[in-house]
Structure formats: structure tokens, C-alpha cells
N, C-alpha and C. Protein backbone atom coordinates (compact mmCIF):
# COMPACT_ATOMS: atom_id res chain seq x y z
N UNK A 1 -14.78 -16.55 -6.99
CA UNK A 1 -14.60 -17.63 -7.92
C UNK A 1 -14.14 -17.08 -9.28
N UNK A 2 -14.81 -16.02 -9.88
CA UNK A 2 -14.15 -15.32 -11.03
C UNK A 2 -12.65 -14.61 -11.02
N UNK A 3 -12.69 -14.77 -9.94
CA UNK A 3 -11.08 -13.91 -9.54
C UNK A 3 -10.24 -15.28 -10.00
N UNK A 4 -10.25 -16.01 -9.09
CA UNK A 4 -9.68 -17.45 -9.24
C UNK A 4 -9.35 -17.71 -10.70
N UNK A 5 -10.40 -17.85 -11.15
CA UNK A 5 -10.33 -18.06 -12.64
C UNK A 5 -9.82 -17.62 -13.64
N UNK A 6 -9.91 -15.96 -13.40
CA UNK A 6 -8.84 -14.77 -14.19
C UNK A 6 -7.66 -15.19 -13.58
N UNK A 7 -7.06 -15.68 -12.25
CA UNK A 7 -5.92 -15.43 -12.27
C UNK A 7 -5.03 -16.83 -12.55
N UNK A 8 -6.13 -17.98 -12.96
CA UNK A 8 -5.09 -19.06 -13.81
C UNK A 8 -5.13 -18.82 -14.97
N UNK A 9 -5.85 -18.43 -15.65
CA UNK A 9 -6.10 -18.50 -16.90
C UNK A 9 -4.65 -17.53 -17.60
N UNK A 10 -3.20 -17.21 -17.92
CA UNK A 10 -2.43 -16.22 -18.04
C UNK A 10 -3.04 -15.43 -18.96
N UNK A 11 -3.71 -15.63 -20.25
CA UNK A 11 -4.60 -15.04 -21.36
C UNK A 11 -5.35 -14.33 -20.89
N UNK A 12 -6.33 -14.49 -19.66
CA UNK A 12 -7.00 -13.97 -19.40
C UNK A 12 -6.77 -13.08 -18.57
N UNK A 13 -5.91 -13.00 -17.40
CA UNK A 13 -5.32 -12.34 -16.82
C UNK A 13 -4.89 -11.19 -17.54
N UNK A 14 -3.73 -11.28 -18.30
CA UNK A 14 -3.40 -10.24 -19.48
C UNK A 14 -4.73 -9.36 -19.57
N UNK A 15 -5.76 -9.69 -20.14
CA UNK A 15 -6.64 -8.95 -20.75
C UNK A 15 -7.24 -8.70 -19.73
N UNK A 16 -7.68 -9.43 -18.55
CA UNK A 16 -8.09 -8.33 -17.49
C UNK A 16 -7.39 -7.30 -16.60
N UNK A 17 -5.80 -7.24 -17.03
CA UNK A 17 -5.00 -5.95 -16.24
C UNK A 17 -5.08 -4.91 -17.13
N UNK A 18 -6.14 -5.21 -18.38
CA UNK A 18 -6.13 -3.98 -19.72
C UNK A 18 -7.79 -3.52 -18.64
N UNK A 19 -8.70 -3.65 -17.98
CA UNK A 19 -9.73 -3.54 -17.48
C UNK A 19 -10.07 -3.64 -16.62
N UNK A 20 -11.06 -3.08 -15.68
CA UNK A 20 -11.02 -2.80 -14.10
C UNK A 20 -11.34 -4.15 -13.71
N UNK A 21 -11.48 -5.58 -13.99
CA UNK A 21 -11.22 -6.47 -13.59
C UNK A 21 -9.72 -6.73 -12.90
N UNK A 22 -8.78 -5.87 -13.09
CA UNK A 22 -7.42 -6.27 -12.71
C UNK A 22 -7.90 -5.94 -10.91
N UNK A 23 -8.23 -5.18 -10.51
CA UNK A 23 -8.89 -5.05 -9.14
C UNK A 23 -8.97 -6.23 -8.63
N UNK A 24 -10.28 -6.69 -9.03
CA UNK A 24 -10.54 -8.24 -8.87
C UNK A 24 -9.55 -9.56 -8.71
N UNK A 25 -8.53 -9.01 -9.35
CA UNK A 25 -7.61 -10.46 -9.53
C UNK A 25 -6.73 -10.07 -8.82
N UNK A 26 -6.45 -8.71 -8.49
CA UNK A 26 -5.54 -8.47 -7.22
C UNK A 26 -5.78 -8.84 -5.46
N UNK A 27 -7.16 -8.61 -5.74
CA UNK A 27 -7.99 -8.93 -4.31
C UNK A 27 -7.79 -10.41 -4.13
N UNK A 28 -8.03 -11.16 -5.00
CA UNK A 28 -7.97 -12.75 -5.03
C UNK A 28 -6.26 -13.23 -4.40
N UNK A 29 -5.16 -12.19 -4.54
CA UNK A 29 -4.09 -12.46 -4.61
C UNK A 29 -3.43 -11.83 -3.01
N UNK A 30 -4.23 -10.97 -2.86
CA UNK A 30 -4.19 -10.49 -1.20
C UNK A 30 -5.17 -11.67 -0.54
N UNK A 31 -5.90 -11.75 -0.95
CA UNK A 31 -7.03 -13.56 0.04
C UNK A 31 -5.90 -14.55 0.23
N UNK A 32 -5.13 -14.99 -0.93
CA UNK A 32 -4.66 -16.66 -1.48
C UNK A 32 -2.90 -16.38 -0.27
N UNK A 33 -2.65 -14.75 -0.79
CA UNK A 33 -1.74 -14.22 -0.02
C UNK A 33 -1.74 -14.77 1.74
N UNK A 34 -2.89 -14.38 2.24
CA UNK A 34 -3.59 -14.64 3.07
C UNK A 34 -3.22 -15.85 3.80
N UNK A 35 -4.13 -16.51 3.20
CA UNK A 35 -4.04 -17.71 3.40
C UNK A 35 -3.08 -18.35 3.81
N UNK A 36 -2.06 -18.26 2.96
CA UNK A 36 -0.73 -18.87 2.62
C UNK A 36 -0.08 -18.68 3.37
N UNK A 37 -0.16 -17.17 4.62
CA UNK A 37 0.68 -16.78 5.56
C UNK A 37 -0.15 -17.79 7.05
N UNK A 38 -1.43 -17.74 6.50
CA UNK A 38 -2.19 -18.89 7.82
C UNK A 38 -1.19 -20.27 8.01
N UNK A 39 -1.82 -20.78 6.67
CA UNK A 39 -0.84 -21.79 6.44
C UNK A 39 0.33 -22.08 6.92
N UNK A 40 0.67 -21.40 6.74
CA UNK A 40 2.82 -21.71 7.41
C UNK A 40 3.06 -22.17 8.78
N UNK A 41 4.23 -22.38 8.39
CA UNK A 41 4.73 -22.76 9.73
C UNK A 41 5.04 -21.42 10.87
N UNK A 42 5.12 -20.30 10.19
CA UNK A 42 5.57 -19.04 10.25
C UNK A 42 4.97 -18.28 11.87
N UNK A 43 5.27 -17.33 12.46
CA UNK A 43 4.77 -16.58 13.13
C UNK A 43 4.80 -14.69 12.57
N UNK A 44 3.51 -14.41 12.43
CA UNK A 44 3.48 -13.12 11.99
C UNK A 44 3.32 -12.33 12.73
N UNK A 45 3.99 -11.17 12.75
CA UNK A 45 3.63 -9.65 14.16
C UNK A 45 3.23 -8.61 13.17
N UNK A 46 2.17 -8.37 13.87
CA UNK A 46 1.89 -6.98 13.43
C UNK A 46 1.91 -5.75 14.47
N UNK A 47 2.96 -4.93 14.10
CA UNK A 47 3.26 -4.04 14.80
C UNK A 47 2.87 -2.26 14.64
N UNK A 48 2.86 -1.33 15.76
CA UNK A 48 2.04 0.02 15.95
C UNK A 48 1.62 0.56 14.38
N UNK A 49 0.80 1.18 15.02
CA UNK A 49 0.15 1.95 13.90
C UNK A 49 -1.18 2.15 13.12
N UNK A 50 -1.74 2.89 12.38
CA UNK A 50 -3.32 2.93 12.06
C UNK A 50 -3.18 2.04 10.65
N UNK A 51 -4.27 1.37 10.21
CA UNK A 51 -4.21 0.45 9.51
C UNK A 51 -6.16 0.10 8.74
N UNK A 52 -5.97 0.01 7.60
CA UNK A 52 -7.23 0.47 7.24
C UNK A 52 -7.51 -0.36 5.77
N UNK A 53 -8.90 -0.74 5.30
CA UNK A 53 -8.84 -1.81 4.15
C UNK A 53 -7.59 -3.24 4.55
N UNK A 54 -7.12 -3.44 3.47
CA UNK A 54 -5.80 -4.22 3.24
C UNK A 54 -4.93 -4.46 4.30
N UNK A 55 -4.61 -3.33 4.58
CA UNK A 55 -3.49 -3.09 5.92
C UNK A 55 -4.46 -3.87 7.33
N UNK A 56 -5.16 -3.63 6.95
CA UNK A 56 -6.04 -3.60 8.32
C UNK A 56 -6.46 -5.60 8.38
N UNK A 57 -6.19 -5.69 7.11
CA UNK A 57 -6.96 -7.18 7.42
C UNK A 57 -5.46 -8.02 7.21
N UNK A 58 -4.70 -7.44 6.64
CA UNK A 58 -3.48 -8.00 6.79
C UNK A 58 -2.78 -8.03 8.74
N UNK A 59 -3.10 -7.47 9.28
CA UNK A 59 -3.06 -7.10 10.74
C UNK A 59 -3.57 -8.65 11.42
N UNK A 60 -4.86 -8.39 10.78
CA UNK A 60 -5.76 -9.36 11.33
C UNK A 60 -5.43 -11.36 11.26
N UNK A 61 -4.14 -11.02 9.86
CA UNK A 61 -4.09 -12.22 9.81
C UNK A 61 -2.69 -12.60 10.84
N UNK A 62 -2.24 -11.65 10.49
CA UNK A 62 -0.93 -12.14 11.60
C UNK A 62 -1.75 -12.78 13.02
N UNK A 63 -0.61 -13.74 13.33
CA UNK A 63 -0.59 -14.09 14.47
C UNK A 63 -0.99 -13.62 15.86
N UNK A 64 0.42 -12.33 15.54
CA UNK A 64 0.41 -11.23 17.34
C UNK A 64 0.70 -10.02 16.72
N UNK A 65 -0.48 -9.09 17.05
CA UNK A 65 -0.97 -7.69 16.99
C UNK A 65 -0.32 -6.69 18.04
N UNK A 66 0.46 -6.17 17.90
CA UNK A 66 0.88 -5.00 18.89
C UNK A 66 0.71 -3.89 18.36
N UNK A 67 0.06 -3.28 19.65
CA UNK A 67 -0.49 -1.70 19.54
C UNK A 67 -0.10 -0.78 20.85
N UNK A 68 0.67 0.15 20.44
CA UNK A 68 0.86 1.14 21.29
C UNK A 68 0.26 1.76 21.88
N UNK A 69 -0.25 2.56 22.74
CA UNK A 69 -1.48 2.99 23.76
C UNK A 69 -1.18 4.70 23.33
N UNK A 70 -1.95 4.67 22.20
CA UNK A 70 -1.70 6.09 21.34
C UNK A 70 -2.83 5.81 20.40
N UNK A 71 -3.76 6.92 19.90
CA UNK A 71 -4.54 7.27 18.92
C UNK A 71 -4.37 6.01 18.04
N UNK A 72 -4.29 5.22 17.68
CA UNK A 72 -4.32 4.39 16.17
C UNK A 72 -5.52 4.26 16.22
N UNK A 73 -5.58 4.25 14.70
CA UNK A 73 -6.95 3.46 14.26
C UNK A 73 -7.00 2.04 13.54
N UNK A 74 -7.82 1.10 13.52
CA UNK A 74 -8.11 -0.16 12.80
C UNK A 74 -9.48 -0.09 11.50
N UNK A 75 -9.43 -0.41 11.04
CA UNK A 75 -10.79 -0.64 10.44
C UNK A 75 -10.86 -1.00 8.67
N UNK A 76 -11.99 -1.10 8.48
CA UNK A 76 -12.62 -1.82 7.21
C UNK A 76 -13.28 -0.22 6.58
N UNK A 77 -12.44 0.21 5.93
CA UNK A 77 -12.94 1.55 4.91
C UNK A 77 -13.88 1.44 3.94
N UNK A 78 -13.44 -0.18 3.53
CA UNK A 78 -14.47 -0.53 2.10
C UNK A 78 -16.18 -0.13 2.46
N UNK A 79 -16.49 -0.43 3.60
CA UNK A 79 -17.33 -0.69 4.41
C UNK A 79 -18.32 0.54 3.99
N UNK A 80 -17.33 1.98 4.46
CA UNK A 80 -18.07 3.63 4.21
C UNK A 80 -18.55 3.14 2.52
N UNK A 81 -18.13 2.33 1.42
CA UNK A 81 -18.21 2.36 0.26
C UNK A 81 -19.43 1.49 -0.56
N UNK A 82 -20.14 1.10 0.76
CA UNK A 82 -20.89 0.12 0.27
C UNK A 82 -20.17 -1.35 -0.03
N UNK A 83 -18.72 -1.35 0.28
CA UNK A 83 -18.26 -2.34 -0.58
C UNK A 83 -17.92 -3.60 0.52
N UNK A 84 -17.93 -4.87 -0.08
CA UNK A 84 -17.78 -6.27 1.20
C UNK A 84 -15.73 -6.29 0.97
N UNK A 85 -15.31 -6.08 2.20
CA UNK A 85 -13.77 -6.38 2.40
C UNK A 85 -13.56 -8.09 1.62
N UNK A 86 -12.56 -7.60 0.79
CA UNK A 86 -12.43 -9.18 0.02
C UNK A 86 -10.99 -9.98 0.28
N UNK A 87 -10.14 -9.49 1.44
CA UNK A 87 -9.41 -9.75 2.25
C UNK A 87 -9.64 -10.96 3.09
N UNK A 88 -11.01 -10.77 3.99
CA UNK A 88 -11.72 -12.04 4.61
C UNK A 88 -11.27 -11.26 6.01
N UNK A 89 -11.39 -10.14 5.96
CA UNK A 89 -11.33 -8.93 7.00
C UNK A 89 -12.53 -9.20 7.93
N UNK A 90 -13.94 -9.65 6.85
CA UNK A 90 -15.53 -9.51 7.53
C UNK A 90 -15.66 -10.76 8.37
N UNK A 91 -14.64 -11.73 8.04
CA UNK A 91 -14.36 -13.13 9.17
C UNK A 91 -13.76 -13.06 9.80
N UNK A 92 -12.34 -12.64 10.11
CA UNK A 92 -11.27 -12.50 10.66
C UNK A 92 -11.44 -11.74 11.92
N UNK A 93 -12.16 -10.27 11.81
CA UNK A 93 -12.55 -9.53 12.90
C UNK A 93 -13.32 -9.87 13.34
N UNK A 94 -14.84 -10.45 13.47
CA UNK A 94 -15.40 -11.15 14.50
C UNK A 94 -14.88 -12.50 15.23
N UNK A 95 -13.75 -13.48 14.76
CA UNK A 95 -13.16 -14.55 15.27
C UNK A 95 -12.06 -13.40 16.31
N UNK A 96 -11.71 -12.87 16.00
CA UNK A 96 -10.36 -11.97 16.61
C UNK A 96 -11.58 -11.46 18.39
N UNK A 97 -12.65 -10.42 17.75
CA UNK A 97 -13.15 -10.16 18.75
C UNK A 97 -13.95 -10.83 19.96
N UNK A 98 -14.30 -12.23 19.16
CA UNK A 98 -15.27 -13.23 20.19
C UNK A 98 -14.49 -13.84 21.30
């Protein structure tokens, strides 16, 4: 919700890319990003390769996932960090796996 907020506000925005709030308002912009690709009319592929944080939940939103039958890896890194994926990675992968 504070992300949201920094990122209408343009004043505020400004002054939070001077401070590690700019993090925050970037994450909000990979979610809304997100979304927006749900939304569409669009079909998304995600194609080979290891994929991790961001990458990894961006994967998750596409449509159709292709993976080559080779070493890749998937996963949520934030995770080793103590930190909650703000992608919507921590929803996405249990709907994907059930």
C-alpha cells in the first residue's frame, strides 16, 4: 500500500528514488507490471533457462513455461534473505503447483 502511494504521488516518488524506498516503488511496478500482463488479452511464454527472484516470478506469470530437460533452476532467492517475494511469486507458485 505504501508503494502504491509513493508511486502516484510524482513529489514523492522523486524523493523516494533519493532513498532506499526507491526499492519499494520498483517492486510495486514489477506487481502492477504483473498484473497487467494477467490482464491482457495477450499470451505469454516463458522460455529455457534458470530463473530466480523477479525472473522467476515473472516465469510464473506467463501463461506457458518451457523448460528444457537440462540442469535449470527456478526459485524465490528473497526467501534465503528472510525476505517475502513482492512479485506475488508466494501465490503464483502454489496455484502453478496444486
Amino acid at each position: 500500500m505504501l508503494a502504491r502511494l509513493i508511486n502516484r504521488l510524482l513529489i514523492v516518488r522523486a524523493l523516494a528514488g533519493m532513498t532506499r524506498l526507491e526499492t519499494l516503488s520498483e517492486l510495486d511496478s514489477f506487481h502492477a507490471t504483473f498484473l497487467k500482463m494477467n490482464l491482457s488479452g495477450t499470451i505469454f511464454i516463458a522460455l529455457n533457462g534458470s530463473a530466480f527472484a523477479v525472473g522467476a516470478e515473472l516465469a510464473w506469470t506467463c501463461d506457458l513455461r518451457i523448460m528444457a530437460d537440462r540442469d535449470f533452476v527456478l526459485g524465490l532467492s528473497e526467501v534465503l534473505l528472510a525476505l517475502t517475494p513482492g512479485g506475488g511469486g508466494s501465490q503464483r507458485l502454489p496455484r502453478l503447483i496444486s
